[in-house]
N, C-alpha and C. Protein backbone atom coordinates (compact mmCIF):
# COMPACT_ATOMS: atom_id res chain seq x y z
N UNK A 1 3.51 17.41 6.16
CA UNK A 1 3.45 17.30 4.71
C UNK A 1 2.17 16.54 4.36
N UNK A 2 1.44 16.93 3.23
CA UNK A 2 0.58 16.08 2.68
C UNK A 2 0.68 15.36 1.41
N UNK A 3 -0.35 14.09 1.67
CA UNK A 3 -0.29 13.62 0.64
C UNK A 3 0.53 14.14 -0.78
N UNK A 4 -0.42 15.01 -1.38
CA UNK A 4 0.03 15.88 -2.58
C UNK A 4 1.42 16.05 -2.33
N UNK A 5 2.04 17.00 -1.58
CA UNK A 5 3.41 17.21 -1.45
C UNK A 5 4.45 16.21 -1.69
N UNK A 6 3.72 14.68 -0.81
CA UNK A 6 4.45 13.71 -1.01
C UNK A 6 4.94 13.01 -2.59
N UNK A 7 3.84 13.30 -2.92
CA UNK A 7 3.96 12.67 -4.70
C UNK A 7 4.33 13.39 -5.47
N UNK A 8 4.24 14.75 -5.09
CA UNK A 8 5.57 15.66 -5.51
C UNK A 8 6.63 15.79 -5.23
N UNK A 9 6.85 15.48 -4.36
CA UNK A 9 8.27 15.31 -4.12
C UNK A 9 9.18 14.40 -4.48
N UNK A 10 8.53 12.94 -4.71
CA UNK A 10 8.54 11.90 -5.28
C UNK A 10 8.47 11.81 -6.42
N UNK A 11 8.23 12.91 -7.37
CA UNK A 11 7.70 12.82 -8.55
C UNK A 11 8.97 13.15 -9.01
N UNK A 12 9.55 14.45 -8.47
CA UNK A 12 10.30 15.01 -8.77
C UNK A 12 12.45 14.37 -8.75
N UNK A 13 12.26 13.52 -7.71
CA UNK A 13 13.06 12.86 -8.12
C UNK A 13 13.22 12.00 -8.57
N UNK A 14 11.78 10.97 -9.00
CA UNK A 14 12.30 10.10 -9.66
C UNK A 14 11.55 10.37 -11.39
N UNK A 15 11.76 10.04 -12.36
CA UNK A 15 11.52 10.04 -13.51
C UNK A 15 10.47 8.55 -13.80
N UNK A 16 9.67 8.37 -12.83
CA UNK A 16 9.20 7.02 -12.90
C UNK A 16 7.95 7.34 -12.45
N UNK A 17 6.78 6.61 -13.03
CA UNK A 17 5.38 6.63 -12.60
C UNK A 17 5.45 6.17 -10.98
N UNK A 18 4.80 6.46 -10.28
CA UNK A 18 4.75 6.21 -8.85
C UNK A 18 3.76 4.57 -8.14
N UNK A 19 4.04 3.82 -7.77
CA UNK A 19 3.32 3.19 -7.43
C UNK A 19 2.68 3.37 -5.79
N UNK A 20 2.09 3.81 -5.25
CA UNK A 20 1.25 3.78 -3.96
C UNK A 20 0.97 2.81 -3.15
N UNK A 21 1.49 2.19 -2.02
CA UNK A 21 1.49 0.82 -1.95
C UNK A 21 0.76 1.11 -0.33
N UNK A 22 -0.01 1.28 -0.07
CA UNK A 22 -1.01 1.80 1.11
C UNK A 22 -0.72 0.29 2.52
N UNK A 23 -0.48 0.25 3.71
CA UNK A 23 -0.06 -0.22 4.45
C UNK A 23 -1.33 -0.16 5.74
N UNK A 24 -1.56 -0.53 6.26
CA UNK A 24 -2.60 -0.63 7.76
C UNK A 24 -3.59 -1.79 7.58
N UNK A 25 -4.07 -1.33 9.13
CA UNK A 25 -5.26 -2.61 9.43
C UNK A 25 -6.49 -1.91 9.04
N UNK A 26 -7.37 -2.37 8.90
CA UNK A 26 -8.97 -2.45 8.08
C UNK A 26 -9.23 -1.23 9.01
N UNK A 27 -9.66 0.11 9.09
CA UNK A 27 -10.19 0.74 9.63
C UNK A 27 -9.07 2.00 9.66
N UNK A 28 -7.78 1.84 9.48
CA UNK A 28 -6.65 2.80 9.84
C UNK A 28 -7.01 3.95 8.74
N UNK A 29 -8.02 4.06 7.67
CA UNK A 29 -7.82 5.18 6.89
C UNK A 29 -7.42 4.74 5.70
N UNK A 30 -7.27 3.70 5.04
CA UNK A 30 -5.98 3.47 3.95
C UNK A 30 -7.32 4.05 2.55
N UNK A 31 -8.53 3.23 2.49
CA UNK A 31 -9.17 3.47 1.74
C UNK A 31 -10.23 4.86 1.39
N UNK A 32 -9.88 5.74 2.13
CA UNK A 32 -10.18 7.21 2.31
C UNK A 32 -9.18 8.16 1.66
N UNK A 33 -7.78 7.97 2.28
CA UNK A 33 -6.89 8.26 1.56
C UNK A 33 -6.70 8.06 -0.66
N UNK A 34 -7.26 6.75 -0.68
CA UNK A 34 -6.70 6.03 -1.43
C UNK A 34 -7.73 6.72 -2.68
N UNK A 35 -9.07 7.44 -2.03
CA UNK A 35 -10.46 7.93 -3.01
C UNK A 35 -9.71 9.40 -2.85
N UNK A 36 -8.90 9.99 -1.94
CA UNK A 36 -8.60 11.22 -1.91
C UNK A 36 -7.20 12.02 -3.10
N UNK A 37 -6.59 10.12 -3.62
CA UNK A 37 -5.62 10.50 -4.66
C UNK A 37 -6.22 10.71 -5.89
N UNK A 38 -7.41 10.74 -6.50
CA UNK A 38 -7.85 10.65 -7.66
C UNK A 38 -7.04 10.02 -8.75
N UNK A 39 -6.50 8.55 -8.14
CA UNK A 39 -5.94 7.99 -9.23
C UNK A 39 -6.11 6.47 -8.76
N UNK A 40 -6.13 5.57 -10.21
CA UNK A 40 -6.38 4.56 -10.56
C UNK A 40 -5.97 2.96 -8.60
N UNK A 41 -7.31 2.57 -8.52
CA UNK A 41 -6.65 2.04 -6.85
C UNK A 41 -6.93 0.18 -7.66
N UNK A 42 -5.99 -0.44 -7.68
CA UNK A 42 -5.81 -1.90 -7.38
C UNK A 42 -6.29 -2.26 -5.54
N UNK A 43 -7.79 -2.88 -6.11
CA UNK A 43 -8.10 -2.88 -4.56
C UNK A 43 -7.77 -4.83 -4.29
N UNK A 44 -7.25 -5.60 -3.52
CA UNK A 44 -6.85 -6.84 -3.52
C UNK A 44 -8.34 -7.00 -2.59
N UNK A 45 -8.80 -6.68 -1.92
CA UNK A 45 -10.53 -6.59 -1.20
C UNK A 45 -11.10 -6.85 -2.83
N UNK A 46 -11.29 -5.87 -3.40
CA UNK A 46 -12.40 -6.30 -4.74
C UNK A 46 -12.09 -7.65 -4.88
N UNK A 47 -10.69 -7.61 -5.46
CA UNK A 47 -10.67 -8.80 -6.14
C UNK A 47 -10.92 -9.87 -5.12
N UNK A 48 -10.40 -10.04 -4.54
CA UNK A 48 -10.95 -11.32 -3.73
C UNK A 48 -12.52 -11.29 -3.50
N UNK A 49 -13.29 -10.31 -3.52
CA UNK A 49 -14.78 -10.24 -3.39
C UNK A 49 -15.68 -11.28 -4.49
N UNK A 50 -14.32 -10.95 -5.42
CA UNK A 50 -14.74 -11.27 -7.26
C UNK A 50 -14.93 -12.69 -7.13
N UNK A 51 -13.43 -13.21 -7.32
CA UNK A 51 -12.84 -14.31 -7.59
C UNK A 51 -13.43 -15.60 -5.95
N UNK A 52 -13.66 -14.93 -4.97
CA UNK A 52 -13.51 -15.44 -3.41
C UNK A 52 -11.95 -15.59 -3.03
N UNK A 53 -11.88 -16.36 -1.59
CA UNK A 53 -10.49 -16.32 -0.98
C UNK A 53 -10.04 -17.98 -0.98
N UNK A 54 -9.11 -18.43 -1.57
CA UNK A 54 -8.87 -19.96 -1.54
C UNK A 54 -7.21 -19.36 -1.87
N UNK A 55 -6.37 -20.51 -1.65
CA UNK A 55 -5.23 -20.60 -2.08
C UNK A 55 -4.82 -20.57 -3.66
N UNK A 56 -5.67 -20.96 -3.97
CA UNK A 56 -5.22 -20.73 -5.78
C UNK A 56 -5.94 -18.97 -6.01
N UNK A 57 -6.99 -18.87 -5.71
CA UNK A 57 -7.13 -17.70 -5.91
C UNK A 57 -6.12 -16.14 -5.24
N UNK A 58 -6.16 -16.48 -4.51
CA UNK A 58 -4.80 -15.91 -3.50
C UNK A 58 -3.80 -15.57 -4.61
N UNK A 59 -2.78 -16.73 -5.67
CA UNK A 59 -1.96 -16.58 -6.67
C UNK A 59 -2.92 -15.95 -7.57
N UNK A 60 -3.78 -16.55 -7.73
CA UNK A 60 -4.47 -15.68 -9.14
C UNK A 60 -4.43 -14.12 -8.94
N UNK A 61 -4.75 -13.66 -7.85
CA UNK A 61 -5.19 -11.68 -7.63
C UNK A 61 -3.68 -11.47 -7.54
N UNK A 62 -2.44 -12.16 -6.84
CA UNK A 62 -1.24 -11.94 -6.93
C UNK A 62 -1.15 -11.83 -8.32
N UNK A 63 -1.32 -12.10 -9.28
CA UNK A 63 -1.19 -12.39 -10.58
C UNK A 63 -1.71 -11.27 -11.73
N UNK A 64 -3.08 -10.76 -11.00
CA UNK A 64 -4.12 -10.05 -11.60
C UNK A 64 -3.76 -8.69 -10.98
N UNK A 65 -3.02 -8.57 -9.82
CA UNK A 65 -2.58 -7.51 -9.70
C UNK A 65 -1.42 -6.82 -10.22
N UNK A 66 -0.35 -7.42 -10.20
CA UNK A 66 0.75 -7.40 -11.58
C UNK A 66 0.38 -6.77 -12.85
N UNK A 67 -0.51 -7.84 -12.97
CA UNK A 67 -0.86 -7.18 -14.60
C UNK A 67 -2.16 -5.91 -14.87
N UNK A 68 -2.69 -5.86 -13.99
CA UNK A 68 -3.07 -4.28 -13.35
C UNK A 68 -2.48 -3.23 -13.50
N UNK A 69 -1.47 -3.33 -12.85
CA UNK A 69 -0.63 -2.03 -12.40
C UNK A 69 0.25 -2.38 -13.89
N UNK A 70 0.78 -3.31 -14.66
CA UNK A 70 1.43 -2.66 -15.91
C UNK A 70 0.34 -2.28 -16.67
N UNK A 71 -0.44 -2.46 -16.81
CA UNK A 71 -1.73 -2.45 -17.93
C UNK A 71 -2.11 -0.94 -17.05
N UNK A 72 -2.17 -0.22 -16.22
CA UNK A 72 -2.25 1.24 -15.56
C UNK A 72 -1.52 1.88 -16.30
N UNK A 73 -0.37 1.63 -15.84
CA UNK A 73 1.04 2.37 -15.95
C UNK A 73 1.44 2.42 -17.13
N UNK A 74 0.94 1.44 -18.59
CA UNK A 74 0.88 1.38 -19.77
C UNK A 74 0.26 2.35 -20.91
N UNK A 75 -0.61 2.65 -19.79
CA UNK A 75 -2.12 3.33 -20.66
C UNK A 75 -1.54 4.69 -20.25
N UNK A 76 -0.98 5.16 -19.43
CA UNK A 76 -0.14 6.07 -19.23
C UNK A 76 -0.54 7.13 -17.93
N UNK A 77 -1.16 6.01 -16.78
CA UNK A 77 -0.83 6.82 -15.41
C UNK A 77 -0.26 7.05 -14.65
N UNK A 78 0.32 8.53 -14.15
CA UNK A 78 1.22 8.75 -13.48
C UNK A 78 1.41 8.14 -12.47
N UNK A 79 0.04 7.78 -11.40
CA UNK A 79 0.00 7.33 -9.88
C UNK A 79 -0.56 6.51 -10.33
N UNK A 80 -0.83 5.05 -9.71
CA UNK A 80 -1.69 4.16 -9.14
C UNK A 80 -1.49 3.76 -7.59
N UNK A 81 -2.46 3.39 -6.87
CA UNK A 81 -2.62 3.07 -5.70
C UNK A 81 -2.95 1.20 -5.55
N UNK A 82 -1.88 0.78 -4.56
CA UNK A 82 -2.40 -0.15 -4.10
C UNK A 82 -3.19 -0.21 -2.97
N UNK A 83 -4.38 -0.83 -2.74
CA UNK A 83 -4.86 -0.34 -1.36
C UNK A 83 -5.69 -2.20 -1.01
N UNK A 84 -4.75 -2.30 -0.26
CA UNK A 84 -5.15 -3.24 1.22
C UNK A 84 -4.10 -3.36 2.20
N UNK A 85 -4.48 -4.34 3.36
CA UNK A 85 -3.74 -3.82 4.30
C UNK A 85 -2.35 -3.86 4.12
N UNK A 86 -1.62 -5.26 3.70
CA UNK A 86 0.49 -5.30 3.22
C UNK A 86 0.51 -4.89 5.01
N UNK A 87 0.48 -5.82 5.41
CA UNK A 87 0.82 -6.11 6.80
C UNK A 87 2.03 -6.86 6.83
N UNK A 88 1.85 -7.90 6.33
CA UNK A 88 3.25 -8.74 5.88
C UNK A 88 4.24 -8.18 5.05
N UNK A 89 5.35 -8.57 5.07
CA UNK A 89 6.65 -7.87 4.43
C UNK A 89 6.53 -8.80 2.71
N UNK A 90 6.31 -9.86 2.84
CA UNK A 90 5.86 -10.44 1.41
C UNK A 90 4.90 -9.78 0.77
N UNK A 91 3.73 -8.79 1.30
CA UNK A 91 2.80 -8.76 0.37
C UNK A 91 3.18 -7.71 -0.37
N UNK A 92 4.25 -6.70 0.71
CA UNK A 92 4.91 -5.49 0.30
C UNK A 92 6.54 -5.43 -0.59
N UNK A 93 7.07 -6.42 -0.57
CA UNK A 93 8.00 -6.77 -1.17
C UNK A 93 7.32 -7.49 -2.78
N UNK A 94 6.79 -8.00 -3.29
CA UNK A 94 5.93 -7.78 -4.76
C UNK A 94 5.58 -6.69 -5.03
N UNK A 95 5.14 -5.69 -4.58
CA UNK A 95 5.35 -4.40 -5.14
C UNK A 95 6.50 -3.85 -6.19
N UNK A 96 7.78 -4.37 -5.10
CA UNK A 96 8.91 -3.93 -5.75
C UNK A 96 9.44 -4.43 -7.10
N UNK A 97 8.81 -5.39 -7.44
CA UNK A 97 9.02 -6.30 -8.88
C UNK A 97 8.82 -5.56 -9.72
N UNK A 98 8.13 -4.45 -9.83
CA UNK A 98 7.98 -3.70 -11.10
C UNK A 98 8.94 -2.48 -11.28
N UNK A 99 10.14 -2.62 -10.65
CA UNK A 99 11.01 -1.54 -10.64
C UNK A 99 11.30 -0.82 -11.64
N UNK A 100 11.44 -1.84 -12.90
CA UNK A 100 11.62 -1.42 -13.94
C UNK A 100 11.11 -0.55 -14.22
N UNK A 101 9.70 -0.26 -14.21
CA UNK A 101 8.62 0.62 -14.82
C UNK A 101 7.87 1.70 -13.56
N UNK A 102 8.15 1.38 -12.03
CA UNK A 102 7.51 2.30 -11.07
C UNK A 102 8.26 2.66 -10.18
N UNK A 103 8.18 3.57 -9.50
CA UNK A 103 8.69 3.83 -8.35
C UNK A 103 7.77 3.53 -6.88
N UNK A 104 8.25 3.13 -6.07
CA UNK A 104 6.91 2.48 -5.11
C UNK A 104 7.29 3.57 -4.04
N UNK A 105 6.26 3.84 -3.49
CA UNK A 105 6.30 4.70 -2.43
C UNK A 105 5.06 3.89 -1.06
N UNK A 106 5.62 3.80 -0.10
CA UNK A 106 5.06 2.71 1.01
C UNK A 106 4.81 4.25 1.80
N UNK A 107 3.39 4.07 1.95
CA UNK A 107 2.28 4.96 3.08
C UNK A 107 2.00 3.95 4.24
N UNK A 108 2.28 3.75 4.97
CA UNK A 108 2.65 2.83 6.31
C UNK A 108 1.15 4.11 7.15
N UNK A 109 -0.14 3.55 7.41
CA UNK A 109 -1.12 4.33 8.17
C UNK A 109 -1.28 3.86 9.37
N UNK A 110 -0.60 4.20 10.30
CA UNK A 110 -0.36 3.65 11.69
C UNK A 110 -1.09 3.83 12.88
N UNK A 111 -1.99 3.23 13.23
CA UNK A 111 -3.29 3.33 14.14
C UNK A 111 -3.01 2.63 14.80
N UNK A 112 -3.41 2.50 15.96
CA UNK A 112 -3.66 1.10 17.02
C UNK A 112 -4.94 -0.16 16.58
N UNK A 113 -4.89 -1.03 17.10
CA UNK A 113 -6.24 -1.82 16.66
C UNK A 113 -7.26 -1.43 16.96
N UNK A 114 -7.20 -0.73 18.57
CA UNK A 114 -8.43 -0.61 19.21
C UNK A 114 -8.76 0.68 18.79
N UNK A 115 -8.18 1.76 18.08
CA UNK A 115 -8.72 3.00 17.17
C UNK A 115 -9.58 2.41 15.95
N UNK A 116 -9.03 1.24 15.36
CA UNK A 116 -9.65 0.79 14.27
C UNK A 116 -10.77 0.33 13.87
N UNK A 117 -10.82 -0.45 15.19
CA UNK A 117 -12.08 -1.12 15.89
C UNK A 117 -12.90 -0.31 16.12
N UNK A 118 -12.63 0.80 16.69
CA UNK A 118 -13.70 1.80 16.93
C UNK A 118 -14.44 2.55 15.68
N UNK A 119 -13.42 2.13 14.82
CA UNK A 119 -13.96 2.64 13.79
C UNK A 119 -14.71 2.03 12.82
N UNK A 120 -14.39 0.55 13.24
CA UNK A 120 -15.42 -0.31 12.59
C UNK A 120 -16.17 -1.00 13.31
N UNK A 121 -17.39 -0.28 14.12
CA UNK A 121 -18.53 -0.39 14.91
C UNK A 121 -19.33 -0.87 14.69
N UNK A 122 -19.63 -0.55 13.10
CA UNK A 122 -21.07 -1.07 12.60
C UNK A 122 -20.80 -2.60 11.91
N UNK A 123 -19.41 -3.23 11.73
CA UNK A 123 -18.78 -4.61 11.71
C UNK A 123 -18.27 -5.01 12.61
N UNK A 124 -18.95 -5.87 13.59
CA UNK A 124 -18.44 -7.07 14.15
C UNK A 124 -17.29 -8.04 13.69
N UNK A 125 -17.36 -8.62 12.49
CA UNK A 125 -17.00 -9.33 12.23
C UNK A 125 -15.12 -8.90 11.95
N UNK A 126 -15.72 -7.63 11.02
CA UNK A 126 -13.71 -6.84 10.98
C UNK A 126 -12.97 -6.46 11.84
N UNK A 127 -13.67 -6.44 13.58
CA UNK A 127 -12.90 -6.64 14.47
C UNK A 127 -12.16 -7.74 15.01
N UNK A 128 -12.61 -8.82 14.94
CA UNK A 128 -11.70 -10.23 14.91
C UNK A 128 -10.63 -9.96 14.06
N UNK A 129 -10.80 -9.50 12.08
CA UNK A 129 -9.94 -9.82 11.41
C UNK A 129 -8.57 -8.70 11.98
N UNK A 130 -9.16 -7.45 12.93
CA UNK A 130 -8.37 -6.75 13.04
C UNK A 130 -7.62 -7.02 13.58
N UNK A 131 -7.81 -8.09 15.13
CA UNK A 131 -7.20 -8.56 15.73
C UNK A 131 -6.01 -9.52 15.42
N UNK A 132 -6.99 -10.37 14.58
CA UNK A 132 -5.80 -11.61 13.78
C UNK A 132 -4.64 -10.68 13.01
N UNK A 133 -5.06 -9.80 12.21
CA UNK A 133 -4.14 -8.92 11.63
C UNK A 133 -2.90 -8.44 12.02
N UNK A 134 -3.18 -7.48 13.31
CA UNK A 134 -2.16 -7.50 14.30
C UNK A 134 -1.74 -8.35 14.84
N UNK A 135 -1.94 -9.21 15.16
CA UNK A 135 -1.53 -10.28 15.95
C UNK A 135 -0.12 -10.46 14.41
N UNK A 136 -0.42 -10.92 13.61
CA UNK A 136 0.63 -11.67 12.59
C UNK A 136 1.20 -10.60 12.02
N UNK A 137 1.39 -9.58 12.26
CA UNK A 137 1.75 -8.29 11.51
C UNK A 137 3.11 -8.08 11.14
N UNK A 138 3.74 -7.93 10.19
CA UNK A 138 5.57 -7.74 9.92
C UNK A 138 5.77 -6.29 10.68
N UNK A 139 6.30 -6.09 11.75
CA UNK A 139 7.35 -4.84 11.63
C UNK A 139 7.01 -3.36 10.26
N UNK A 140 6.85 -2.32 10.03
CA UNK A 140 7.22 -1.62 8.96
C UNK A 140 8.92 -1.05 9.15
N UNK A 141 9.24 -1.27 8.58
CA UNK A 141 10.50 -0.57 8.99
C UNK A 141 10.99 -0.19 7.15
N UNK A 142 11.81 1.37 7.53
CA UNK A 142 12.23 1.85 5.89
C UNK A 142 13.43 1.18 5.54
N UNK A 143 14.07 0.21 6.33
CA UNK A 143 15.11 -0.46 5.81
C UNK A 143 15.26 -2.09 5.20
N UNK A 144 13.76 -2.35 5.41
CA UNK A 144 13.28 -3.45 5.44
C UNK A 144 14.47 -4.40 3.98
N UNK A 145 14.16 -3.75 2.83
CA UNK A 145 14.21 -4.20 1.64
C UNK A 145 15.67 -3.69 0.92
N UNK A 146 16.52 -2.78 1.88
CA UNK A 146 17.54 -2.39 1.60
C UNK A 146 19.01 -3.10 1.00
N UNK A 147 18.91 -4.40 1.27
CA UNK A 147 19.54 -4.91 0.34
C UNK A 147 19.16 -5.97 -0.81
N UNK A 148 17.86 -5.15 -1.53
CA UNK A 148 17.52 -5.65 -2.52
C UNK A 148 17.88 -4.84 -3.43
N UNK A 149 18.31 -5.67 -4.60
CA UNK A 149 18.36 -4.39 -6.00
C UNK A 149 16.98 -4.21 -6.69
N UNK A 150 15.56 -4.36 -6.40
CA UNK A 150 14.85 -4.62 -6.48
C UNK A 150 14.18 -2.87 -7.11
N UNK A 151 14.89 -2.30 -7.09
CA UNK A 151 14.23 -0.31 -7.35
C UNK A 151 14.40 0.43 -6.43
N UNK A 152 13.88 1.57 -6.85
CA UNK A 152 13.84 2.58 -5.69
C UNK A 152 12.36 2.59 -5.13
N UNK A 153 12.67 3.21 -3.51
CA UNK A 153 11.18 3.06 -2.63
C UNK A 153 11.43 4.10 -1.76
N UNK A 154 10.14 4.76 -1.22
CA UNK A 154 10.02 5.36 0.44
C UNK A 154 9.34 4.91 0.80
N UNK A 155 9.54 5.37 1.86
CA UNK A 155 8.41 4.91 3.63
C UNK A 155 8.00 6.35 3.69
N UNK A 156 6.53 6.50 4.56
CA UNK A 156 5.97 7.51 4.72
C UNK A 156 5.20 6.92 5.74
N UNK A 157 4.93 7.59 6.94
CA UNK A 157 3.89 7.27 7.85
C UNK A 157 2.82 8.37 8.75
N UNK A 158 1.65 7.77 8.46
CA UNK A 158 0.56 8.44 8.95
C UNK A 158 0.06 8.14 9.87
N UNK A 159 -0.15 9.20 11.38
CA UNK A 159 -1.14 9.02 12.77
C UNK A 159 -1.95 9.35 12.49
N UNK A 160 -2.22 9.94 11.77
CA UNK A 160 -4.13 10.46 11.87
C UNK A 160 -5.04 10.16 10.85
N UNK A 161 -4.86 9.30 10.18
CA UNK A 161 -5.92 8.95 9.41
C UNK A 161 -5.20 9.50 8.03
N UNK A 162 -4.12 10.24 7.84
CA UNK A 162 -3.95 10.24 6.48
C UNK A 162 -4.29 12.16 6.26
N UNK A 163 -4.01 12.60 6.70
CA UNK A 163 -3.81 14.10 7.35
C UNK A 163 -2.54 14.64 7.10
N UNK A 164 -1.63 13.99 7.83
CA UNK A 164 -0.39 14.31 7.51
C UNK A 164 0.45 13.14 7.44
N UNK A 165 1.78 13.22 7.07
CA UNK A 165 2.60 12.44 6.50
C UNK A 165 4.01 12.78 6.77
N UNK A 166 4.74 11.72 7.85
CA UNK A 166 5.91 11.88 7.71
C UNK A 166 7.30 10.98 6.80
N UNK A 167 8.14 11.35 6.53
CA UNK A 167 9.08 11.21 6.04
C UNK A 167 9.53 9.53 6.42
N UNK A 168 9.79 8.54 6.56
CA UNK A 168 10.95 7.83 7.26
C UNK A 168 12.08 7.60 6.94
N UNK A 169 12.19 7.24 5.30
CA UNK A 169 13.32 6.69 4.64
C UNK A 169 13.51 6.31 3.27
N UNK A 170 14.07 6.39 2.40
CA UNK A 170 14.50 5.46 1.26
C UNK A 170 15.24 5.09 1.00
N UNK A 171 15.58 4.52 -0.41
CA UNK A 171 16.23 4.03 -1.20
C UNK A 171 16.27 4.14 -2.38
N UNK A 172 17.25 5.18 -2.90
CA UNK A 172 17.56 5.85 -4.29
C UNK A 172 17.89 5.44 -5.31
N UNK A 173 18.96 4.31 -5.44
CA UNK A 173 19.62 4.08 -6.16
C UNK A 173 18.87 2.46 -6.50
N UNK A 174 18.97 1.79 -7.90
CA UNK A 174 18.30 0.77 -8.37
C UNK A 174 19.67 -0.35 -8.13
């Protein structure tokens, strides 16, 4: 299945703008994918580029991303994309806060490090972060959030860069 299919399919059962919540380490594809949806991308990379990386700023893009995606979804887009890595189960569980108004759909892009790495050749430096990355990484799993009343969600996962797309799991009911 591809992409497209996926957000159709998704579209179709839920009556809710879609939120895109893109999953991997720096090199897995997420931001290729993310130019290939032609729709609105909350990049947490920009913003931290913007603002820099400190602990208060950290809450602030947590903050600025929120009001992103309603201020998207307001103006009246169907899709938006989140795109950084959501390695951690916290960064991916704030997603789900906007239940009210989205449906989140989790693209989990599943590479190894050392594919990633290879892919980021011409950075030195994003191979360390790749490493640290994995190293602290949550589990993806489609049951993760299952006893939250938090909305409805899927899991979807990609080997190849975002090519194809399988199925894993959801959660239907709010």
């Amino acid at each position: 299945m591809d992409i497209s299919a996926v957000l159709r399919d998704e579209a179709a059962r839920h009556d809710l703008p879609i939120m895109v919540v893109l999953i991997g380490l720096p090199g897995s594809g997420k931001s290729p994918l993310a130019k290939r949806l032609s729709a609105p991308v909350i990049s947490r990379g920009v913003l931290r580029g913007l603002l820099g990386s400190t602990l208060v700023t950290e809450v602030s893009i947590d903050y600025l991303e929120s009001v992103m995606a309603h201020a998207l979804f307001g103006a009246g887009h169907r899709v938006v994309v989140a795109d950084d890595h959501h390695t951690r189960k916290h960064y991916r569980r704030k997603w789900l806060s906007g239940s009210n108004s989205w449906h989140t759909v989790f693209v989990h892009m599943k590479r190894s490090p050392e594919d990633c790495k290879l892919s980021r050749d011409r950075h030195p430096e994003v191979r360390t972060i790749i490493d640290k990355l994995a190293a602290f990484s949550d589990a993806v799993d489609c049951t993760e959030f299952s006893g939250t009343d938090k909305g409805t969600y899927a899991y979807y996962e990609s080997r190849d860069m975002g090519s194809t797309f399988t199925f894993l799991g959801a959660k239907e009911e709010a």
